[in-house]
C-alpha atoms as a PDB file:
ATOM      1  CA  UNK A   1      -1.420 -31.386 -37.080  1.00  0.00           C
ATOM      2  CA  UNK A   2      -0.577 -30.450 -40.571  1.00  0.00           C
ATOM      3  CA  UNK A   3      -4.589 -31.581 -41.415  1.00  0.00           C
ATOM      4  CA  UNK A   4      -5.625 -29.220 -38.799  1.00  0.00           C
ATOM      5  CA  UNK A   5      -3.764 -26.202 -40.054  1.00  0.00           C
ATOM      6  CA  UNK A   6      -4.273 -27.060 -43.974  1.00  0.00           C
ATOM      7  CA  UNK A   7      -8.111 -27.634 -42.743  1.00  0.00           C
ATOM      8  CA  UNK A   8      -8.341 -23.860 -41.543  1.00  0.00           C
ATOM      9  CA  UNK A   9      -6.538 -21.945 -44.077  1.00  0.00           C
ATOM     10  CA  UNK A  10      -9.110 -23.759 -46.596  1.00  0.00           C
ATOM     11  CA  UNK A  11     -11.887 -22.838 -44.120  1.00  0.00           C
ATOM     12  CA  UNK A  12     -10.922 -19.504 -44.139  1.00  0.00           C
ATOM     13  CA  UNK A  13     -10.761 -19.187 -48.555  1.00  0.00           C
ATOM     14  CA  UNK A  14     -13.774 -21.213 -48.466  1.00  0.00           C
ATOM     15  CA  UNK A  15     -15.835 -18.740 -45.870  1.00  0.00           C
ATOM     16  CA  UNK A  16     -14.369 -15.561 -47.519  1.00  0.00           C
ATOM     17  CA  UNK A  17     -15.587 -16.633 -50.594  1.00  0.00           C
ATOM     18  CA  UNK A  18     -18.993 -17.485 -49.664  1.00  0.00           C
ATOM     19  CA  UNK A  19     -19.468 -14.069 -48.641  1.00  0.00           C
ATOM     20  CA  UNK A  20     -18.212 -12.821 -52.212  1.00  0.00           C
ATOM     21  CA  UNK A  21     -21.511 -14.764 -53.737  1.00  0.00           C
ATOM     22  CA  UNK A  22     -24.181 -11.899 -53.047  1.00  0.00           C
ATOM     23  CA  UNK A  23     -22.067  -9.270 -54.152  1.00  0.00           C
ATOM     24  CA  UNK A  24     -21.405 -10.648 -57.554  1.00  0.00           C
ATOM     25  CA  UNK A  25     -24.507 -12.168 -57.985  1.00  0.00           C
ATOM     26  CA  UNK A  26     -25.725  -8.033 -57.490  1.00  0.00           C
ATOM     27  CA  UNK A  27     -22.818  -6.854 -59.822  1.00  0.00           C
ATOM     28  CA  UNK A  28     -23.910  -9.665 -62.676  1.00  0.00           C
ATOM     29  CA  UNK A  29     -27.456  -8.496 -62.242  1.00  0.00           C
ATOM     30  CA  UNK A  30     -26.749  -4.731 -62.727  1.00  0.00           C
ATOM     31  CA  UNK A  31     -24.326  -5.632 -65.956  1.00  0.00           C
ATOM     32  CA  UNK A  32     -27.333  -7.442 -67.286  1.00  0.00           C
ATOM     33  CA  UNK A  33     -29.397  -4.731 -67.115  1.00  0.00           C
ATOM     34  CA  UNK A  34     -27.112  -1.893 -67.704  1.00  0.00           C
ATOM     35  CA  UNK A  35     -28.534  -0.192 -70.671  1.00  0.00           C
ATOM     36  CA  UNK A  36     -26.473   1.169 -73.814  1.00  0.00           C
ATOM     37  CA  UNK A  37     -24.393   4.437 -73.674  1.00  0.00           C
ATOM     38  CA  UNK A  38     -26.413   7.270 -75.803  1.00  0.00           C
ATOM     39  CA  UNK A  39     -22.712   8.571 -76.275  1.00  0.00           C
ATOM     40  CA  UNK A  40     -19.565   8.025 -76.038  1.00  0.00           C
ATOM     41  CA  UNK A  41     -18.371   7.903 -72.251  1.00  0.00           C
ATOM     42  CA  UNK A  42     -15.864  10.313 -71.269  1.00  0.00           C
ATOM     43  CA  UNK A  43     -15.637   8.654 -67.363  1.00  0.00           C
ATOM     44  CA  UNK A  44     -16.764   5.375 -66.135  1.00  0.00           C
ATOM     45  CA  UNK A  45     -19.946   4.584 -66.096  1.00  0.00           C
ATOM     46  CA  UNK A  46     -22.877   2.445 -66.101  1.00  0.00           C
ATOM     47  CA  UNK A  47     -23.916   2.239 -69.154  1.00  0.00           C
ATOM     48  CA  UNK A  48     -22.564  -0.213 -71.967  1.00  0.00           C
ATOM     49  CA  UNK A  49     -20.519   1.127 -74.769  1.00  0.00           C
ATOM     50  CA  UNK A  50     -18.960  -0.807 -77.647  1.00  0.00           C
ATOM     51  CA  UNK A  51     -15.644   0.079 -78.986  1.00  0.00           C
ATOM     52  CA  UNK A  52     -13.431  -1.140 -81.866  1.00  0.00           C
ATOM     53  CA  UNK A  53      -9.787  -1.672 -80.888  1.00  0.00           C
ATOM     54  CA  UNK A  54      -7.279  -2.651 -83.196  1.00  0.00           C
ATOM     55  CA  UNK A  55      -4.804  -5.839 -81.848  1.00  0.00           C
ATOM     56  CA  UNK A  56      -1.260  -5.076 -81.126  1.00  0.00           C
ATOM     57  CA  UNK A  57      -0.137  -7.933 -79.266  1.00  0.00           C
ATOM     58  CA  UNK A  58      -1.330 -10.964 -77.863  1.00  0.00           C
ATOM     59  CA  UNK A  59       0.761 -13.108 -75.234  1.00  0.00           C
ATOM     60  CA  UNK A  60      -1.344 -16.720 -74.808  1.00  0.00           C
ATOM     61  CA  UNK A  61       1.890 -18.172 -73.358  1.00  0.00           C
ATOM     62  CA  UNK A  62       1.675 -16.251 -69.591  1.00  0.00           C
ATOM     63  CA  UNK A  63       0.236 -19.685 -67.923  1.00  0.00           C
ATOM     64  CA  UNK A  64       3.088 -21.286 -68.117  1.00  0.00           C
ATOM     65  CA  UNK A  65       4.108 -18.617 -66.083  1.00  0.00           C
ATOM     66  CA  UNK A  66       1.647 -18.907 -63.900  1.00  0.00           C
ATOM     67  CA  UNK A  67      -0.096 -15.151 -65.308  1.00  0.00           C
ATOM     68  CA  UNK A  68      -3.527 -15.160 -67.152  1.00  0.00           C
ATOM     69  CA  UNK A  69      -3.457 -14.664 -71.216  1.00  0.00           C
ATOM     70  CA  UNK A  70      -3.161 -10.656 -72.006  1.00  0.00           C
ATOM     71  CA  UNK A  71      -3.677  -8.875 -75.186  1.00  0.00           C
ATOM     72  CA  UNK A  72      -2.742  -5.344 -76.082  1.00  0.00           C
ATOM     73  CA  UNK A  73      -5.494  -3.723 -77.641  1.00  0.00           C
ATOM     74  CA  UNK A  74      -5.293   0.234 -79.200  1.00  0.00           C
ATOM     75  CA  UNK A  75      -8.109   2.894 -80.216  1.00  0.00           C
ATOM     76  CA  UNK A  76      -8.472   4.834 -82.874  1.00  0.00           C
ATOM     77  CA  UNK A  77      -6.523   7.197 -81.110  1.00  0.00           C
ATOM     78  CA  UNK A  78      -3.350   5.385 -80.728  1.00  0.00           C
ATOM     79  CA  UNK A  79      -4.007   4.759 -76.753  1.00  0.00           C
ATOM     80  CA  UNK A  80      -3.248   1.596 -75.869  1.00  0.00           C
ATOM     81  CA  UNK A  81      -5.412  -0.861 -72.887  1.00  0.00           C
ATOM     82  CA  UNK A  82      -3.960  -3.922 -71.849  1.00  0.00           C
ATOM     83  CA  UNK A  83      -6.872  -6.866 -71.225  1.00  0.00           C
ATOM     84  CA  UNK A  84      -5.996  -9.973 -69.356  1.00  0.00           C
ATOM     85  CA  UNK A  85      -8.614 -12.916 -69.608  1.00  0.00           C
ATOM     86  CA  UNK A  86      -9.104 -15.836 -67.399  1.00  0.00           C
ATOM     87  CA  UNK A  87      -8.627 -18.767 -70.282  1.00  0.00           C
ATOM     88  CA  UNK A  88      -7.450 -18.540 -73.910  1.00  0.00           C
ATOM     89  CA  UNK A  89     -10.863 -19.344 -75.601  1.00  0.00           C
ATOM     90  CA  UNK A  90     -12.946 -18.728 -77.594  1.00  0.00           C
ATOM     91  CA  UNK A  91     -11.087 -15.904 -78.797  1.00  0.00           C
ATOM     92  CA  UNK A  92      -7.946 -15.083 -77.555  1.00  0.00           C
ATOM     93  CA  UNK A  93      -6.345 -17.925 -79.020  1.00  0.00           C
ATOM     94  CA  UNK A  94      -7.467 -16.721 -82.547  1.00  0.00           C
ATOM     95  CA  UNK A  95      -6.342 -13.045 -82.074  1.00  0.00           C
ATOM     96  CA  UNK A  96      -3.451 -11.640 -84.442  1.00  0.00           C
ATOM     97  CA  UNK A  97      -1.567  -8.530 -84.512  1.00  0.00           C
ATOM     98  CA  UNK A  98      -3.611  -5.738 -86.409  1.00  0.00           C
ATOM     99  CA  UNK A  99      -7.318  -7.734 -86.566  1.00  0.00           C
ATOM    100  CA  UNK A 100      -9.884  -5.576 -85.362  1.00  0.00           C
ATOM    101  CA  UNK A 101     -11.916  -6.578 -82.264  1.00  0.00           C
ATOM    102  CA  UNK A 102     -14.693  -4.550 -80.562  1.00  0.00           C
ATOM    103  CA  UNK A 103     -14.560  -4.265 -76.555  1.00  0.00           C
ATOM    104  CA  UNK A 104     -17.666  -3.755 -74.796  1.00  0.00           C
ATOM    105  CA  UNK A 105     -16.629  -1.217 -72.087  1.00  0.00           C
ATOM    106  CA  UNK A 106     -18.355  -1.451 -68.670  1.00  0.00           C
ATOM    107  CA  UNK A 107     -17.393   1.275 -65.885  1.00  0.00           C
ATOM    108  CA  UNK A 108     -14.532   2.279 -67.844  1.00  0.00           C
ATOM    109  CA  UNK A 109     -13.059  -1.523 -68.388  1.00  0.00           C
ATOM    110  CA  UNK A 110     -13.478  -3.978 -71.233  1.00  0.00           C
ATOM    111  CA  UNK A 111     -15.269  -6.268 -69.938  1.00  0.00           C
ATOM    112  CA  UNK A 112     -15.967  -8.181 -73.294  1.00  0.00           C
ATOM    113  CA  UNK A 113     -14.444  -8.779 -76.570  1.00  0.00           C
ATOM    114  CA  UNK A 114     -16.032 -10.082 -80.006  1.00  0.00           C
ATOM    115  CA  UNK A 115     -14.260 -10.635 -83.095  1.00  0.00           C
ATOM    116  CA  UNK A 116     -15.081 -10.271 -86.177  1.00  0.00           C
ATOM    117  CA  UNK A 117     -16.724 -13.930 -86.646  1.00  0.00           C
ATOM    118  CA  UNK A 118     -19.341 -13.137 -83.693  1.00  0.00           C
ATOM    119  CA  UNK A 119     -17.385 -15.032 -81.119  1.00  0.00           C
ATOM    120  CA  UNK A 120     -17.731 -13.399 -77.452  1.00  0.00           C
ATOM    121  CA  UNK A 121     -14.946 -14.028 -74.582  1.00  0.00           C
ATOM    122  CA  UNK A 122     -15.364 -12.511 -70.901  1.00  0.00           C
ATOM    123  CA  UNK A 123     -12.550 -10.618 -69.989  1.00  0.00           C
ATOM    124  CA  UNK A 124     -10.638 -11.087 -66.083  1.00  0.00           C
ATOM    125  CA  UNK A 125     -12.726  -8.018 -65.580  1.00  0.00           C
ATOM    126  CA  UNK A 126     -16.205  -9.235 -66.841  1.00  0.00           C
ATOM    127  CA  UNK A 127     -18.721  -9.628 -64.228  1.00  0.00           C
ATOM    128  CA  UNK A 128     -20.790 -13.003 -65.755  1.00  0.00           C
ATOM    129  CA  UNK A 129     -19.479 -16.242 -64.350  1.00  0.00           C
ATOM    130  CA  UNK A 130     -17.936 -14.919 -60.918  1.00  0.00           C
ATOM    131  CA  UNK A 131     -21.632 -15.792 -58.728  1.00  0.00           C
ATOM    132  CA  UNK A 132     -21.169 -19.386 -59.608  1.00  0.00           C
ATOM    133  CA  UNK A 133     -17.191 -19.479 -59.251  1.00  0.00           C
ATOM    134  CA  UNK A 134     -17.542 -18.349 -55.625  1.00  0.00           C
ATOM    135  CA  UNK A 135     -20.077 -20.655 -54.430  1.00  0.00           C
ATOM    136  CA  UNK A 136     -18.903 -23.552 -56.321  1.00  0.00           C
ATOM    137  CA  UNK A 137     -15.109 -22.604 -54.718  1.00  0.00           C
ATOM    138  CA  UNK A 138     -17.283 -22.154 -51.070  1.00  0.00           C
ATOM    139  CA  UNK A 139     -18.925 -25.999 -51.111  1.00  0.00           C
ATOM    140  CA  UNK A 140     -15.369 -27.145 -52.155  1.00  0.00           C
ATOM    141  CA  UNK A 141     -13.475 -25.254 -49.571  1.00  0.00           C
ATOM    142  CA  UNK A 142     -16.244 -25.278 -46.445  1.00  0.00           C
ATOM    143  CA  UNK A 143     -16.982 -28.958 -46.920  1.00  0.00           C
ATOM    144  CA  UNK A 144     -13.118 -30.074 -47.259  1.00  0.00           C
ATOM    145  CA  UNK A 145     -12.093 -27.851 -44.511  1.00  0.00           C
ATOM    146  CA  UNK A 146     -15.102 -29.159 -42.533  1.00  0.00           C
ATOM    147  CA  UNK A 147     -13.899 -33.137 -42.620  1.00  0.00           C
ATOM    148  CA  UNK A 148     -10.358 -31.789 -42.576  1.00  0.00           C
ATOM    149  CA  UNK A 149     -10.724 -29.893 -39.327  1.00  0.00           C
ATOM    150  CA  UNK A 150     -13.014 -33.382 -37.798  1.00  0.00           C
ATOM    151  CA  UNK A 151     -10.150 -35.857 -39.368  1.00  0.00           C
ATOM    152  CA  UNK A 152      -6.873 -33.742 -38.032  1.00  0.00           C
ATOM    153  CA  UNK A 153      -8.508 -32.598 -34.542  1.00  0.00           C
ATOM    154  CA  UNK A 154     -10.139 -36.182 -33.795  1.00  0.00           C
ATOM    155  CA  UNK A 155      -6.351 -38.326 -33.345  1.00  0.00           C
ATOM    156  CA  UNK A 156      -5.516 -35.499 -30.357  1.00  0.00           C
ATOM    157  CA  UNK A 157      -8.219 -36.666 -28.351  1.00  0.00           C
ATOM    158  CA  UNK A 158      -7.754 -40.139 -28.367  1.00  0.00           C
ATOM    159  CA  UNK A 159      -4.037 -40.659 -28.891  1.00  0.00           C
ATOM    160  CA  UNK A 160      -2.215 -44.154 -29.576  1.00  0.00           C
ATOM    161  CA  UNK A 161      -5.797 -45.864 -30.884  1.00  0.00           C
ATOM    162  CA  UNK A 162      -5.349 -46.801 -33.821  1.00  0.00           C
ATOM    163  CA  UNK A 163      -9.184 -47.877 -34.756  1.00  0.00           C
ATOM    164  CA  UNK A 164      -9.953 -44.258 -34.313  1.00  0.00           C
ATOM    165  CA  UNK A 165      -7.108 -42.607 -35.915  1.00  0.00           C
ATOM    166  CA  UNK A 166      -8.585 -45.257 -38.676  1.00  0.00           C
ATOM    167  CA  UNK A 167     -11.538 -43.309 -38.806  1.00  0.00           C
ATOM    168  CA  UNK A 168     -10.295 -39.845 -38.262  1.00  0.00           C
ATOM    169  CA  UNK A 169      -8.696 -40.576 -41.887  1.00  0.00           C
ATOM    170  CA  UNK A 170     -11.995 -42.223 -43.554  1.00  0.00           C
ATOM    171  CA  UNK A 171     -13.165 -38.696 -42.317  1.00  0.00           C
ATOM    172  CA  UNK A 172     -10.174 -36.762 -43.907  1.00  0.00           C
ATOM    173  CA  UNK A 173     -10.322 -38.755 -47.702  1.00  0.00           C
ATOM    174  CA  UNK A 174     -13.920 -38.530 -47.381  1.00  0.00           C
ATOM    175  CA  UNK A 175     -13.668 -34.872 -47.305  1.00  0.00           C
ATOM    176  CA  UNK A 176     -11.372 -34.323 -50.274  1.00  0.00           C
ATOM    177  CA  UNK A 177     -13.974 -36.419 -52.098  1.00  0.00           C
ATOM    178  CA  UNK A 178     -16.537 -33.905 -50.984  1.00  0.00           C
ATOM    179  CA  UNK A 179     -14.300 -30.675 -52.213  1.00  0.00           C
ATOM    180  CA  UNK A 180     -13.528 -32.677 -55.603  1.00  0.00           C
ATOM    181  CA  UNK A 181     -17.108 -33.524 -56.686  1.00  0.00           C
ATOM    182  CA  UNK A 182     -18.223 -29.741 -55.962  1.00  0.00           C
ATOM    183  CA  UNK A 183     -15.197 -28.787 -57.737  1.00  0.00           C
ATOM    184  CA  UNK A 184     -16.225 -31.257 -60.706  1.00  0.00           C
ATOM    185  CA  UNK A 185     -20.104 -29.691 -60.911  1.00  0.00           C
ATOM    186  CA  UNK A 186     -18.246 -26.573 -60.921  1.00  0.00           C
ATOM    187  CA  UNK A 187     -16.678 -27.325 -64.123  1.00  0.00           C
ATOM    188  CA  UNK A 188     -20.034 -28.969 -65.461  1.00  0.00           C
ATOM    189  CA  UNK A 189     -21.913 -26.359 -64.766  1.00  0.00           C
ATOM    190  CA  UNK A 190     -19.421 -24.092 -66.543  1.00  0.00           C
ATOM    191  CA  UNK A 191     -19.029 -26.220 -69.492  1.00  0.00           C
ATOM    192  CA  UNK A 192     -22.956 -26.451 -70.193  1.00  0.00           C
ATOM    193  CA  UNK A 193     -23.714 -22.597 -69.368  1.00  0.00           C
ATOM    194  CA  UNK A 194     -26.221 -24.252 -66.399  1.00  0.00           C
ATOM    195  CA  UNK A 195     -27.967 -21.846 -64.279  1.00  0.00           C
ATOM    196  CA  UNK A 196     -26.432 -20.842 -60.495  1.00  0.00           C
ATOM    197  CA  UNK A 197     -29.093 -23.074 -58.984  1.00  0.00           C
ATOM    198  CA  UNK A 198     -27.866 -26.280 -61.196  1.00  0.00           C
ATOM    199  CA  UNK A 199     -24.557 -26.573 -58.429  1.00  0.00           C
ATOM    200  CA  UNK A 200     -26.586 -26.928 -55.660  1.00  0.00           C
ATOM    201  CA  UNK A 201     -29.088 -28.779 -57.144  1.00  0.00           C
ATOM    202  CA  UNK A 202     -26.448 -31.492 -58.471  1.00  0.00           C
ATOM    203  CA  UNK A 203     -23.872 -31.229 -55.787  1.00  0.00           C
ATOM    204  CA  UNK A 204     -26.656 -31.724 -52.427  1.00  0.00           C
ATOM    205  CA  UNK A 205     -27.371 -35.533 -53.233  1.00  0.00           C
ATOM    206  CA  UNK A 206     -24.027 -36.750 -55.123  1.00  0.00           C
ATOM    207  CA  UNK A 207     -22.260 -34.477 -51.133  1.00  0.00           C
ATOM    208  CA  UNK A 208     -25.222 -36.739 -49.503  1.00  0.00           C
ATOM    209  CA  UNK A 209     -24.037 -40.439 -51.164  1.00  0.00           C
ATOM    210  CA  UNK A 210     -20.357 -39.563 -49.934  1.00  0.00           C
ATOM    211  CA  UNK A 211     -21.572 -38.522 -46.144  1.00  0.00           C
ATOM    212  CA  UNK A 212     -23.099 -41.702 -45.731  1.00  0.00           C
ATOM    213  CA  UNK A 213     -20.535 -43.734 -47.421  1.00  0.00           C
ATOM    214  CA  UNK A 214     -18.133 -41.642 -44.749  1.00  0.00           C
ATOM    215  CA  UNK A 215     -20.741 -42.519 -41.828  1.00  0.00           C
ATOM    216  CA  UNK A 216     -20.645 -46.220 -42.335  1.00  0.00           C
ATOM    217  CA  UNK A 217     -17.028 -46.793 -43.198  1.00  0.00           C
ATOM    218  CA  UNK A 218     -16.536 -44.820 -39.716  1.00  0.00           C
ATOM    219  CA  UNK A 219     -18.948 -47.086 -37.963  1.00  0.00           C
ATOM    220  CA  UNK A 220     -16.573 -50.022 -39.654  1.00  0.00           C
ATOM    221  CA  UNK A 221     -13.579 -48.473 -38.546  1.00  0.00           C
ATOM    222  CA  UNK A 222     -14.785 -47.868 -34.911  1.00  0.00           C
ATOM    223  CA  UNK A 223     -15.955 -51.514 -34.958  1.00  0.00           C
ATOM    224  CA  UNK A 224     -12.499 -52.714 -35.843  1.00  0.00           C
ATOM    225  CA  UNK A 225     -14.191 -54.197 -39.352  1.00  0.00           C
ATOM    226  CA  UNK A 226     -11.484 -52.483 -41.145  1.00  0.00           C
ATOM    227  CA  UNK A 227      -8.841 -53.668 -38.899  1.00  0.00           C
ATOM    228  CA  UNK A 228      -6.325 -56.677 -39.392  1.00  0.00           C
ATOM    229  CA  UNK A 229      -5.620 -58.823 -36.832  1.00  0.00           C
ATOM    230  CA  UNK A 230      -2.401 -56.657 -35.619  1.00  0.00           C
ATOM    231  CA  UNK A 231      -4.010 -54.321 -35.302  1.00  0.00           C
ATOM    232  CA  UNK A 232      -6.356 -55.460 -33.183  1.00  0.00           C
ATOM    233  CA  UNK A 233      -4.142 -57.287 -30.796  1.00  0.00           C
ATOM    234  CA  UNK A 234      -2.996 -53.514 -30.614  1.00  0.00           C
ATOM    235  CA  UNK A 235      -6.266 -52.132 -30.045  1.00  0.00           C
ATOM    236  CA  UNK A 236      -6.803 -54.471 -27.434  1.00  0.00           C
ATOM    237  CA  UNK A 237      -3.854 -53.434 -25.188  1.00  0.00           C
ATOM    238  CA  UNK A 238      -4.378 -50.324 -25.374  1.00  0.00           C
ATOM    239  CA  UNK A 239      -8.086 -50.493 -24.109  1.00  0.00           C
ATOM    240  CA  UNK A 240      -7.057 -52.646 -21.250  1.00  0.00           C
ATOM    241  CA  UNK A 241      -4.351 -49.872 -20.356  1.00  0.00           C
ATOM    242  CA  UNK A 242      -6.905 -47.178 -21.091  1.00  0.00           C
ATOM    243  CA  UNK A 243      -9.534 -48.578 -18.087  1.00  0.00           C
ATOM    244  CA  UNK A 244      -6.811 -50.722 -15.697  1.00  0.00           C
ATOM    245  CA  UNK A 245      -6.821 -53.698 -17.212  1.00  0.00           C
ATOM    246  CA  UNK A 246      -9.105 -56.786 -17.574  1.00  0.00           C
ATOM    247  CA  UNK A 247      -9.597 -60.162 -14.899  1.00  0.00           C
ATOM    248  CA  UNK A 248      -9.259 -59.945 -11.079  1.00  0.00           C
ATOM    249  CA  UNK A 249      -7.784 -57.455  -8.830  1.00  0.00           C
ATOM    250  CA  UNK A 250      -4.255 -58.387  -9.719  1.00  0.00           C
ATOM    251  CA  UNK A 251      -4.746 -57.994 -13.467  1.00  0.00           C
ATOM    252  CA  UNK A 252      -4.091 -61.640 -14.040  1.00  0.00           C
ATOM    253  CA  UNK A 253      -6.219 -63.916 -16.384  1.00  0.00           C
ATOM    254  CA  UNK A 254      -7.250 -66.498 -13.445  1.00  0.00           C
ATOM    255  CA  UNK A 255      -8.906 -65.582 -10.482  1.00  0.00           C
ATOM    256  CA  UNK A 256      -7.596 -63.845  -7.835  1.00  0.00           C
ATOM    257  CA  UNK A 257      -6.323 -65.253  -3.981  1.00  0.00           C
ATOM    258  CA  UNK A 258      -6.192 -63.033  -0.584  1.00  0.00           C
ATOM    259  CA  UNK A 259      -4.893 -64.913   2.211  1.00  0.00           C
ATOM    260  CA  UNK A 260      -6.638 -64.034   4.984  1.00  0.00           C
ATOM    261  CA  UNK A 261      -3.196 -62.593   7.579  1.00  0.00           C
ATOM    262  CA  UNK A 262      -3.409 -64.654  10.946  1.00  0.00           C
ATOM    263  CA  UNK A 263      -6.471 -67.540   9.994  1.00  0.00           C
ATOM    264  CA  UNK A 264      -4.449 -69.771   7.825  1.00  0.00           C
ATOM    265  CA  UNK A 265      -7.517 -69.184   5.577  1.00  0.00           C
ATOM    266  CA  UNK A 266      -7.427 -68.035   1.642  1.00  0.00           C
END
């Protein structure tokens, strides 16, 4: 049971995030082509404005509390704006109190910062990355949750056999292989600046090799290939309870005697 209910509650992240894809796939494209500000904004808008900030404090150390890296960055004009960013590099973990950074400001939020040696770093609130976080996070989630769900429900149907609760978890560990290699062309994908359609492309065959691994270590399990010979003493039983037993009317091994009441006859 606890497969089942960890199965949904990844189902769920997994489908709610596959429905985030086309909406930041439309807000990447419209950063993209967002053109410069002719002046400086006075309210939020679409147009892309850089401004120089001056570091006041950086705190790199918030993962270990579990909170993303922040930095304190001031204007001219003494106001401060607090950035958080999803990882410390490239530049976060170079900043130091007082060097000057510029922000490029998107809908009234820094959405960018470059230092002074060129070196560009998305902020939490940039818009370029998040298309292929959710849809590399959707194949992880929707194809674990998917063998979960199979793996947890299949035992509750067929209770006490122990050649398909054998296969039920080939299912299961076959689906947190699926979530880990979509996970894993996530991260190459990220690390190699790959296009959206590179997950896809290198997740579909590599998800393909582990269904049919799945589908014949299933067929093994079913078979009793994967069984010892315990357990298949067991399995017997329990299929001879399951359809009334195996031999002649009386359930015996030998063949079976009626005496015939009154003839003397068997």
């Amino acid at each position: 049971m606890a497969w089942v209910l960890i199965a949904v509650v990844v189902l769920g992240v997994g489908v709610a995030m596959a429905f985030q894809v086309r909406g930041a796939l439309e807000r990447e494209r419209e950063f993209r082509a967002a053109p410069a500000c002719a002046s400086v904004p006075v309210e939020a808008t679409g147009c892309l404005w850089e401004q120089e900030f001056t570091v006041r404090e950086v705190d790199t150390q918030r993962r270990k509390r579990r909170e993303p890296p922040e930095a304190e960055l001031v204007l001219p004009s003494g106001k401060p704006w607090e950035v958080t960013f999803p990882h410390t590099d490239p530049v976060v973990s170079e900043m130091e109190p007082g060097e000057k950074v510029v922000g490029l400001i998107w809908h009234g939020e820094v959405v960018e910062v470059r230092d002074a040696d060129g070196r560009r770093q998305q902020t939490s609130s940039g818009p370029v990355g998040w298309p292929e976080d959710r849809l590399g996070g959707a194949l992880a989630c929707v194809s674990f949750g998917l063998a979960a769900l199979v793996g947890g429900l299949w035992p509750l149907f067929v209770p006490g056999r122990r050649r398909h609760a054998r296969a039920a978890a080939v299912v299961r560990w076959h689906g947190v292989g699926l979530g880990g290699t979509a996970i894993l062309t996530l991260w190459a994908q990220a690390a190699n600046d790959w296009p959206l359609w590179a997950i896809p492309a290198i997740w579909g065959p590599l998800a393909l090799l582990i269904l049919t691994s799945m589908v014949a270590f299933v067929l093994a399990a079913l078979r009793g290939d994967l069984d010892d010979d315990a357990d298949s003493d067991a399995d017997a039983g329990a299929d001879d309870d399951a359809y009334g037993g195996t031999g002649g009317g009386t359930g015996g091994d030998g063949p079976s005697t009626t005496r015939v009441a009154g003839s003397g006859q068997t």
